[in-house]
C-alpha atoms as a PDB file:
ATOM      1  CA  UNK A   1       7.776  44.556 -18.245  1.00  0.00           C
ATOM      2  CA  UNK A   2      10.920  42.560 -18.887  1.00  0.00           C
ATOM      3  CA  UNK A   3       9.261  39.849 -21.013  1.00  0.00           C
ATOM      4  CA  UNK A   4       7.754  42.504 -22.827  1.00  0.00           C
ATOM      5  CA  UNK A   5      11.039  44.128 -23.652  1.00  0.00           C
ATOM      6  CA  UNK A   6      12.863  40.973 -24.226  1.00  0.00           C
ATOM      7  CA  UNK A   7      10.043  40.463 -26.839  1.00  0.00           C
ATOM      8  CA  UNK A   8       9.791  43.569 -28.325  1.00  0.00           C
ATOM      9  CA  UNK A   9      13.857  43.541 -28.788  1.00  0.00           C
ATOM     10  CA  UNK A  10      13.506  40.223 -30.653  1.00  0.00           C
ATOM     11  CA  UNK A  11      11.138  41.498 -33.163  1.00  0.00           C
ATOM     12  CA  UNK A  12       8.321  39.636 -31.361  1.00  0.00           C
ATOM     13  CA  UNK A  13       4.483  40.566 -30.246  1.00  0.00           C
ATOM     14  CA  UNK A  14       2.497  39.705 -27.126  1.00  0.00           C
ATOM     15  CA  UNK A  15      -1.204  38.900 -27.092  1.00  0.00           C
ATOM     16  CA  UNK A  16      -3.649  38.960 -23.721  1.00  0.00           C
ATOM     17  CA  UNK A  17      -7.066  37.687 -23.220  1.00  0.00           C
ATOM     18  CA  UNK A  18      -8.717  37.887 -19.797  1.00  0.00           C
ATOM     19  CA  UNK A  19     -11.658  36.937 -18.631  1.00  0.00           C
ATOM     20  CA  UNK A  20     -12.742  38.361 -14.853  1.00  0.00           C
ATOM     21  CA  UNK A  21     -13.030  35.655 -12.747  1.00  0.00           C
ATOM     22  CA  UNK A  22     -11.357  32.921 -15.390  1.00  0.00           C
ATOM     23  CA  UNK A  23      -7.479  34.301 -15.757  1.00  0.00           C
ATOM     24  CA  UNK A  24      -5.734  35.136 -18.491  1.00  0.00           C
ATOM     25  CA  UNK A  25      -3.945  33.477 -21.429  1.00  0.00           C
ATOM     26  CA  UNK A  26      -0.854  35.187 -22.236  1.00  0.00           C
ATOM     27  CA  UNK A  27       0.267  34.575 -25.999  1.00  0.00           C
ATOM     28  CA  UNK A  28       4.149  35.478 -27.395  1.00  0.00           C
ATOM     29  CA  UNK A  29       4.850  35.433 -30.714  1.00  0.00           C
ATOM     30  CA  UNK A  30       8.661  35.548 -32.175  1.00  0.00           C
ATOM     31  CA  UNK A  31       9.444  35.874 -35.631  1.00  0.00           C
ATOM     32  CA  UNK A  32      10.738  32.567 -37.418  1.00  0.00           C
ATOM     33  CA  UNK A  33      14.540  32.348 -37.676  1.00  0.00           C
ATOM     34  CA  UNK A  34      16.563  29.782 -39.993  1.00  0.00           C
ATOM     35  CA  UNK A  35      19.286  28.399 -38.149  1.00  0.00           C
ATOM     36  CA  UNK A  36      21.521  25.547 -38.947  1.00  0.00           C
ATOM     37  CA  UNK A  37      21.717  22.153 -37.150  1.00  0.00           C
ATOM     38  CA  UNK A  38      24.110  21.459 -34.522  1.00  0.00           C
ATOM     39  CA  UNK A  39      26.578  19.820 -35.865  1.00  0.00           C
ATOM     40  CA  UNK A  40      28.563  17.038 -33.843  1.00  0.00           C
ATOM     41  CA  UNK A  41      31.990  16.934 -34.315  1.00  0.00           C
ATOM     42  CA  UNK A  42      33.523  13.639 -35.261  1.00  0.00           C
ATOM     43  CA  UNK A  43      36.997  12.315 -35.455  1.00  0.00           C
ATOM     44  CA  UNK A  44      38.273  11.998 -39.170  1.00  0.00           C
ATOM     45  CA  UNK A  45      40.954   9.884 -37.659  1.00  0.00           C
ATOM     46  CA  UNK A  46      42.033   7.512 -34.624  1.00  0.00           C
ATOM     47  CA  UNK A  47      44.532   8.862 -32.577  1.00  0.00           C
ATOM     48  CA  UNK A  48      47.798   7.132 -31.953  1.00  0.00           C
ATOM     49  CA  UNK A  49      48.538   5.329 -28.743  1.00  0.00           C
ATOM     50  CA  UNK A  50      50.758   3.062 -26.588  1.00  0.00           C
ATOM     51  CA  UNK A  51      51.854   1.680 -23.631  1.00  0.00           C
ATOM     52  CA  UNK A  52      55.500   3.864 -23.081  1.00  0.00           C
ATOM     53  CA  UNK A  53      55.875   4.985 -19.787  1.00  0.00           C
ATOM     54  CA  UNK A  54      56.035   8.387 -20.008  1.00  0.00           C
ATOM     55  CA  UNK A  55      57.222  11.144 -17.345  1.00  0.00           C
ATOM     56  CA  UNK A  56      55.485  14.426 -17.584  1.00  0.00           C
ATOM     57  CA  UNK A  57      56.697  17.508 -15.579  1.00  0.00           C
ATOM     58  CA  UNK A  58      54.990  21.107 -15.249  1.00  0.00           C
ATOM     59  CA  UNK A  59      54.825  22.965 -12.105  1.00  0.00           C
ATOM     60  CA  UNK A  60      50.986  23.806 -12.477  1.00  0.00           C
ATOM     61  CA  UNK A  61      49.085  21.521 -10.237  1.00  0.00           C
ATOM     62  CA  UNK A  62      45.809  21.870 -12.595  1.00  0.00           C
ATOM     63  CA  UNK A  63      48.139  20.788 -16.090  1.00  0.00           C
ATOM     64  CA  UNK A  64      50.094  18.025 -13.833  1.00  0.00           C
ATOM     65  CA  UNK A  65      46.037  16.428 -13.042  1.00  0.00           C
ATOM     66  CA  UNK A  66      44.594  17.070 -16.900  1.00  0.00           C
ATOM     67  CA  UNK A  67      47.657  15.819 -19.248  1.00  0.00           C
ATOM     68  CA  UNK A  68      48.777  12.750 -17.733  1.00  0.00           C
ATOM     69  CA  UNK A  69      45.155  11.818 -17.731  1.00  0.00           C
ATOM     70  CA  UNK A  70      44.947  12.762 -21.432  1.00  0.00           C
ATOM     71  CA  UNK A  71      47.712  10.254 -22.211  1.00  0.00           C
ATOM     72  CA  UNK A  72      46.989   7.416 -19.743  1.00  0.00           C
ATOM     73  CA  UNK A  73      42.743   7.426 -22.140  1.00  0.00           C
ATOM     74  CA  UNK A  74      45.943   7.270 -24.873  1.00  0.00           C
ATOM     75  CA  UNK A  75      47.265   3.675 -23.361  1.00  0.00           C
ATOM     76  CA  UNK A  76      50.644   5.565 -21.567  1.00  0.00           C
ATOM     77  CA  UNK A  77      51.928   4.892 -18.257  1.00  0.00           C
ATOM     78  CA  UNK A  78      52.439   8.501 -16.914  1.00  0.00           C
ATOM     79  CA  UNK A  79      54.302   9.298 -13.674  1.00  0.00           C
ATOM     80  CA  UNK A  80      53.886  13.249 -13.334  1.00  0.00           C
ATOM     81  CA  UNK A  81      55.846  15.553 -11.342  1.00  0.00           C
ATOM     82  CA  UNK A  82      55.212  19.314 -10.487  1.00  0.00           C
ATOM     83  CA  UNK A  83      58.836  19.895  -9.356  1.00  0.00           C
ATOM     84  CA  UNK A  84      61.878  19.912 -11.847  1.00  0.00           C
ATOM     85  CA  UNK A  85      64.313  18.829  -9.184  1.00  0.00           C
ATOM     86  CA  UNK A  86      62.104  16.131  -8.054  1.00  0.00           C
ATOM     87  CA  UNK A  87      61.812  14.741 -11.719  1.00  0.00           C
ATOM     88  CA  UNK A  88      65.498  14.989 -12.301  1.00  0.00           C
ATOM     89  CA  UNK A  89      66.326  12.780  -8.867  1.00  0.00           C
ATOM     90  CA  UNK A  90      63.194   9.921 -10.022  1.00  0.00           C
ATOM     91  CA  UNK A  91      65.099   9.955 -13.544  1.00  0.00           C
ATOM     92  CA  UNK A  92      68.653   9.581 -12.212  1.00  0.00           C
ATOM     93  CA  UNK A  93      67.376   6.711  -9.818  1.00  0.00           C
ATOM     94  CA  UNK A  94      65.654   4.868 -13.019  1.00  0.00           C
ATOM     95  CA  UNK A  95      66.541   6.247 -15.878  1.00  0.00           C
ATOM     96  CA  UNK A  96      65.473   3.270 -18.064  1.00  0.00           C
ATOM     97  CA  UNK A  97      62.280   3.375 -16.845  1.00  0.00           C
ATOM     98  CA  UNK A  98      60.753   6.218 -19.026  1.00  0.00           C
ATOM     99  CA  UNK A  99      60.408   5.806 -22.445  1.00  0.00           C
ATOM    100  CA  UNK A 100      59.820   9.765 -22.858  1.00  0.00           C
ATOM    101  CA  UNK A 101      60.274  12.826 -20.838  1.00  0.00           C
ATOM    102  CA  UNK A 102      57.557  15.911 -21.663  1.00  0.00           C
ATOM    103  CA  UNK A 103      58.667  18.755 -19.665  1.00  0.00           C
ATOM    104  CA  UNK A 104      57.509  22.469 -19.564  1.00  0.00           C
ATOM    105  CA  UNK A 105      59.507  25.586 -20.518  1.00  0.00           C
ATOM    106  CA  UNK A 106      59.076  27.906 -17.099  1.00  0.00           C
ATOM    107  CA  UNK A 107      59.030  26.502 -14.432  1.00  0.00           C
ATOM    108  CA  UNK A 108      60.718  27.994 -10.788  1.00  0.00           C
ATOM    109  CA  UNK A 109      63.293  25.768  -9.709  1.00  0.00           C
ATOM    110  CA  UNK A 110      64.843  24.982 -13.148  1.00  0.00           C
ATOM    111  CA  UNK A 111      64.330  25.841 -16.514  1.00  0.00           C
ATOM    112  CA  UNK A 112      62.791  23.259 -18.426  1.00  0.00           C
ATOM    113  CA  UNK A 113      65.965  23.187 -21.304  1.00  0.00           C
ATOM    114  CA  UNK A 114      67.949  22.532 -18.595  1.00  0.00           C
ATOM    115  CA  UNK A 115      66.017  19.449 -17.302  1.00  0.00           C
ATOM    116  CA  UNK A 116      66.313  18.500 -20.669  1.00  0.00           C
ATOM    117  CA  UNK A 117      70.523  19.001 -20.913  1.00  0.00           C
ATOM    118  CA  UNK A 118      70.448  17.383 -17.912  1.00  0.00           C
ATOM    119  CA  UNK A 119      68.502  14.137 -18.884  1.00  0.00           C
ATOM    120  CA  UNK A 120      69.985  13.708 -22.190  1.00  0.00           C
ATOM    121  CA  UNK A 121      73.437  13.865 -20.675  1.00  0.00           C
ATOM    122  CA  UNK A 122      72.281  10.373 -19.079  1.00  0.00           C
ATOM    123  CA  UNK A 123      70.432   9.009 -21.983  1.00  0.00           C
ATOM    124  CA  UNK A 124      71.044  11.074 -24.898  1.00  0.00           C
ATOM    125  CA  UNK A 125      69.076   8.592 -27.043  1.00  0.00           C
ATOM    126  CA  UNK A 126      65.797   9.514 -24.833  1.00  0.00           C
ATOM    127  CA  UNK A 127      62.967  10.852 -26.959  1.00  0.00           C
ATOM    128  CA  UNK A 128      62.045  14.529 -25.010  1.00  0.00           C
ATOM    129  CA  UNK A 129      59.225  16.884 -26.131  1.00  0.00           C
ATOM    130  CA  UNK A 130      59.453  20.622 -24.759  1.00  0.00           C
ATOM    131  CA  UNK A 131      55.728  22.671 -23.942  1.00  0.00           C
ATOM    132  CA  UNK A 132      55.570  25.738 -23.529  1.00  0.00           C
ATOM    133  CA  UNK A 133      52.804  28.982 -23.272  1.00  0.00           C
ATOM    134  CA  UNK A 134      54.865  31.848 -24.929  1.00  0.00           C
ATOM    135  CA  UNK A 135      58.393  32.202 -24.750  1.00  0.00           C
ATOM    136  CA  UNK A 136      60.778  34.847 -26.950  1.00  0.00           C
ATOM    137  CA  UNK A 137      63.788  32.954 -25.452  1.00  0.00           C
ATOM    138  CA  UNK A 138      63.307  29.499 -27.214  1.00  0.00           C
ATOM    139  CA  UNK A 139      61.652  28.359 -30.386  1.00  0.00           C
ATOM    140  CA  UNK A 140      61.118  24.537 -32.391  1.00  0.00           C
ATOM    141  CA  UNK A 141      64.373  25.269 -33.786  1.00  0.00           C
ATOM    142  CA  UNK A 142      66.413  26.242 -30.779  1.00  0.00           C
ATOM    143  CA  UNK A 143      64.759  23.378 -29.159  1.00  0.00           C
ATOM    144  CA  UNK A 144      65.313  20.546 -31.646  1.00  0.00           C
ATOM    145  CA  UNK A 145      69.230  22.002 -31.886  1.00  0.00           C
ATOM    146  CA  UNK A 146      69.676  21.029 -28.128  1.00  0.00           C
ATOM    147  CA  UNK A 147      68.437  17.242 -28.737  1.00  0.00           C
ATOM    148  CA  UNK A 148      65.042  17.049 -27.886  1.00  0.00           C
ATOM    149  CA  UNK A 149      62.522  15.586 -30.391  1.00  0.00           C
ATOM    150  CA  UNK A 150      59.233  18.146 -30.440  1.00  0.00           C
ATOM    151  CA  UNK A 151      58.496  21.610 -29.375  1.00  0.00           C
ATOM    152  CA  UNK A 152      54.695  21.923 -28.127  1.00  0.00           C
ATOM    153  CA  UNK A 153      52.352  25.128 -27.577  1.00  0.00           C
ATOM    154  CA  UNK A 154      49.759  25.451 -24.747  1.00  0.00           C
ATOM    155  CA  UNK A 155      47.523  25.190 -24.504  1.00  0.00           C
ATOM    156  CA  UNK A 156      47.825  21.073 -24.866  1.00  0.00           C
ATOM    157  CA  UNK A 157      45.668  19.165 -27.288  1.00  0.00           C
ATOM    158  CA  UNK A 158      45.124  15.685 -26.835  1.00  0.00           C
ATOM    159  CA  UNK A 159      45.227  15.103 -30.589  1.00  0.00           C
ATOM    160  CA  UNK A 160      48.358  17.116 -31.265  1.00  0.00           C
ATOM    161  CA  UNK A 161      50.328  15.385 -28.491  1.00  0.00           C
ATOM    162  CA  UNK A 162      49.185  12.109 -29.274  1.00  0.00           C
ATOM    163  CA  UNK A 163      50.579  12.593 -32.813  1.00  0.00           C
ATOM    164  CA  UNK A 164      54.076  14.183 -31.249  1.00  0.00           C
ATOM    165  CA  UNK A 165      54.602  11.586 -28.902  1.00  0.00           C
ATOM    166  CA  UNK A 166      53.763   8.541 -31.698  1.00  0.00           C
ATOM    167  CA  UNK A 167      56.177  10.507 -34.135  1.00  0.00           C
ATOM    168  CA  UNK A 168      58.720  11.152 -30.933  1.00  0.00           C
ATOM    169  CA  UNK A 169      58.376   7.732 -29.425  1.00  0.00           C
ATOM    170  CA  UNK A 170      58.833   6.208 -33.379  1.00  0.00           C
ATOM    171  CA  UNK A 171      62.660   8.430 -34.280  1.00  0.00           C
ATOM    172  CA  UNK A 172      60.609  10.745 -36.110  1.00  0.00           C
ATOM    173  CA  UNK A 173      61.036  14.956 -35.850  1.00  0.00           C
END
Protein backbone atom coordinates (compact mmCIF):
# COMPACT_ATOMS: atom_id res chain seq x y z
CA UNK A 1 0.00 0.00 0.00
CA UNK A 2 2.65 2.65 0.49
CA UNK A 3 4.63 1.84 -2.67
CA UNK A 4 1.52 1.93 -4.38
CA UNK A 5 0.70 5.40 -3.22
CA UNK A 6 4.15 6.70 -3.52
CA UNK A 7 3.67 5.53 -7.19
CA UNK A 8 0.47 6.59 -7.94
CA UNK A 9 1.48 10.27 -6.45
CA UNK A 10 4.40 10.34 -8.91
CA UNK A 11 2.33 9.80 -11.90
CA UNK A 12 3.59 6.19 -12.05
CA UNK A 13 1.84 2.54 -12.69
CA UNK A 14 2.47 -0.86 -11.11
CA UNK A 15 2.32 -4.15 -12.97
CA UNK A 16 1.98 -7.91 -11.20
CA UNK A 17 2.39 -11.27 -12.62
CA UNK A 18 2.12 -14.36 -10.41
CA UNK A 19 2.41 -17.60 -10.97
CA UNK A 20 1.14 -20.17 -7.93
CA UNK A 21 3.88 -21.93 -6.82
CA UNK A 22 6.67 -19.65 -8.88
CA UNK A 23 6.28 -15.94 -7.11
CA UNK A 24 5.65 -12.95 -8.47
CA UNK A 25 7.41 -10.24 -10.51
CA UNK A 26 6.46 -6.92 -9.41
CA UNK A 27 6.96 -4.19 -12.25
CA UNK A 28 6.93 -0.04 -11.45
CA UNK A 29 6.83 2.21 -13.99
CA UNK A 30 7.54 6.19 -13.45
CA UNK A 31 7.08 8.64 -15.99
CA UNK A 32 10.42 10.07 -17.61
CA UNK A 33 11.56 13.39 -16.11
CA UNK A 34 14.31 15.83 -17.70
CA UNK A 35 16.51 16.98 -15.13
CA UNK A 36 19.74 18.79 -15.37
CA UNK A 37 23.23 17.47 -14.45
CA UNK A 38 24.76 18.07 -11.22
CA UNK A 39 26.82 20.55 -11.57
CA UNK A 40 30.20 20.75 -9.48
CA UNK A 41 31.12 23.88 -8.31
CA UNK A 42 34.58 25.09 -9.10
CA UNK A 43 36.71 27.91 -7.93
CA UNK A 44 36.98 30.80 -10.59
CA UNK A 45 39.83 31.95 -8.49
CA UNK A 46 42.68 30.94 -5.87
CA UNK A 47 42.21 32.27 -2.67
CA UNK A 48 44.76 34.43 -0.97
CA UNK A 49 47.00 33.15 1.76
CA UNK A 50 49.95 33.56 4.17
CA UNK A 51 51.84 32.78 6.94
CA UNK A 52 50.71 35.97 9.56
CA UNK A 53 50.05 34.83 12.81
CA UNK A 54 46.79 35.65 13.40
CA UNK A 55 44.70 35.80 16.82
CA UNK A 56 41.07 35.00 16.49
CA UNK A 57 38.61 35.55 19.42
CA UNK A 58 34.75 34.56 19.66
CA UNK A 59 33.22 33.16 22.68
CA UNK A 60 31.41 30.23 20.75
CA UNK A 61 33.35 27.11 21.31
CA UNK A 62 31.96 25.57 17.83
CA UNK A 63 33.25 29.11 15.68
CA UNK A 64 36.62 29.17 17.96
CA UNK A 65 37.22 25.05 16.41
CA UNK A 66 35.86 25.87 12.56
CA UNK A 67 37.60 29.43 11.71
CA UNK A 68 40.99 29.10 12.89
CA UNK A 69 40.97 25.87 11.01
CA UNK A 70 39.65 27.71 7.93
CA UNK A 71 42.69 30.01 8.02
CA UNK A 72 45.48 27.68 9.21
CA UNK A 73 44.17 25.28 5.18
CA UNK A 74 44.85 29.34 4.28
CA UNK A 75 48.80 29.09 5.45
CA UNK A 76 48.00 31.38 8.96
CA UNK A 77 49.30 30.69 12.26
CA UNK A 78 46.08 31.07 14.41
CA UNK A 79 46.10 31.17 18.23
CA UNK A 80 42.22 31.32 19.15
CA UNK A 81 40.69 32.38 22.26
CA UNK A 82 36.99 32.05 23.49
CA UNK A 83 37.46 34.66 26.27
CA UNK A 84 37.96 38.49 25.55
CA UNK A 85 39.88 39.04 28.74
CA UNK A 86 42.03 36.14 28.12
CA UNK A 87 42.94 37.49 24.55
CA UNK A 88 43.57 40.95 25.81
CA UNK A 89 46.24 39.55 28.69
CA UNK A 90 48.09 36.99 25.64
CA UNK A 91 48.19 40.37 23.51
CA UNK A 92 49.58 42.66 26.23
CA UNK A 93 52.25 39.89 27.09
CA UNK A 94 53.28 39.71 23.15
CA UNK A 95 51.90 42.13 21.40
CA UNK A 96 54.28 41.81 18.40
CA UNK A 97 53.50 38.51 17.98
CA UNK A 98 50.16 38.79 15.99
CA UNK A 99 50.14 40.14 12.80
CA UNK A 100 46.14 40.53 13.00
CA UNK A 101 43.50 40.42 15.59
CA UNK A 102 39.77 39.06 14.26
CA UNK A 103 37.50 39.49 17.09
CA UNK A 104 33.65 39.09 17.41
CA UNK A 105 31.05 41.79 18.17
CA UNK A 106 29.05 40.11 21.40
CA UNK A 107 30.65 38.49 23.37
CA UNK A 108 29.99 38.36 27.60
CA UNK A 109 32.89 39.62 29.27
CA UNK A 110 33.70 42.52 26.87
CA UNK A 111 32.41 43.92 23.91
CA UNK A 112 34.32 43.13 21.01
CA UNK A 113 34.91 47.26 20.00
CA UNK A 114 36.31 47.47 23.12
CA UNK A 115 38.91 44.66 22.69
CA UNK A 116 39.57 46.43 19.73
CA UNK A 117 40.13 50.21 21.59
CA UNK A 118 41.96 48.37 23.79
CA UNK A 119 44.50 46.65 21.37
CA UNK A 120 44.96 49.49 19.13
CA UNK A 121 45.83 51.69 22.07
CA UNK A 122 49.06 49.31 22.18
CA UNK A 123 49.62 48.96 18.54
CA UNK A 124 47.50 51.30 16.74
CA UNK A 125 49.19 50.28 13.47
CA UNK A 126 47.69 46.55 14.03
CA UNK A 127 45.48 45.44 11.17
CA UNK A 128 41.90 44.31 13.18
CA UNK A 129 38.81 42.88 11.40
CA UNK A 130 35.41 43.02 13.46
CA UNK A 131 32.58 39.80 12.86
CA UNK A 132 29.62 39.99 13.78
CA UNK A 133 25.83 38.06 13.39
CA UNK A 134 23.43 41.13 13.52
CA UNK A 135 23.99 44.10 15.39
CA UNK A 136 21.83 47.67 15.17
CA UNK A 137 24.55 49.15 17.46
CA UNK A 138 27.59 49.04 15.00
CA UNK A 139 27.96 49.03 11.26
CA UNK A 140 31.31 48.93 8.49
CA UNK A 141 31.29 52.51 8.96
CA UNK A 142 31.16 52.90 12.70
CA UNK A 143 33.66 50.20 12.72
CA UNK A 144 36.28 51.43 10.25
CA UNK A 145 35.84 55.12 12.17
CA UNK A 146 37.26 53.45 15.41
CA UNK A 147 40.53 52.06 13.52
CA UNK A 148 39.95 48.72 12.63
CA UNK A 149 40.48 47.59 9.00
CA UNK A 150 37.18 45.26 7.96
CA UNK A 151 33.76 44.69 9.25
CA UNK A 152 32.63 40.90 8.62
CA UNK A 153 29.01 39.18 8.67
CA UNK A 154 28.32 35.62 9.97
CA UNK A 155 28.03 33.55 9.08
CA UNK A 156 32.04 33.29 8.05
CA UNK A 157 33.10 32.34 4.56
CA UNK A 158 36.35 31.06 3.97
CA UNK A 159 36.57 32.93 0.67
CA UNK A 160 35.36 36.27 1.97
CA UNK A 161 37.79 36.26 4.91
CA UNK A 162 40.58 35.12 3.02
CA UNK A 163 40.12 38.16 0.73
CA UNK A 164 39.62 40.61 4.03
CA UNK A 165 42.48 39.44 5.75
CA UNK A 166 44.93 39.61 2.32
CA UNK A 167 43.41 43.21 1.76
CA UNK A 168 43.74 43.88 5.83
CA UNK A 169 47.09 42.24 6.26
CA UNK A 170 48.29 44.35 2.75
CA UNK A 171 47.02 48.43 4.22
CA UNK A 172 44.10 48.00 2.18
CA UNK A 173 40.18 48.95 3.48
Amino acid sequence: AVVHGIVKNHNGAISVQSQPGKGSVFQVYLPLVEIEPVRRMEYSEILPQGREAILFVDDEEAIVEMVPEMLRRLGYQVISEQSPLKALELFHAQPDRFDLVITDMTMPQMLGTTLIKEILMVRPELPVILCTGFSERINEEKVLAMGARAFIMKPIVMAEIAKVIRNALDGQR
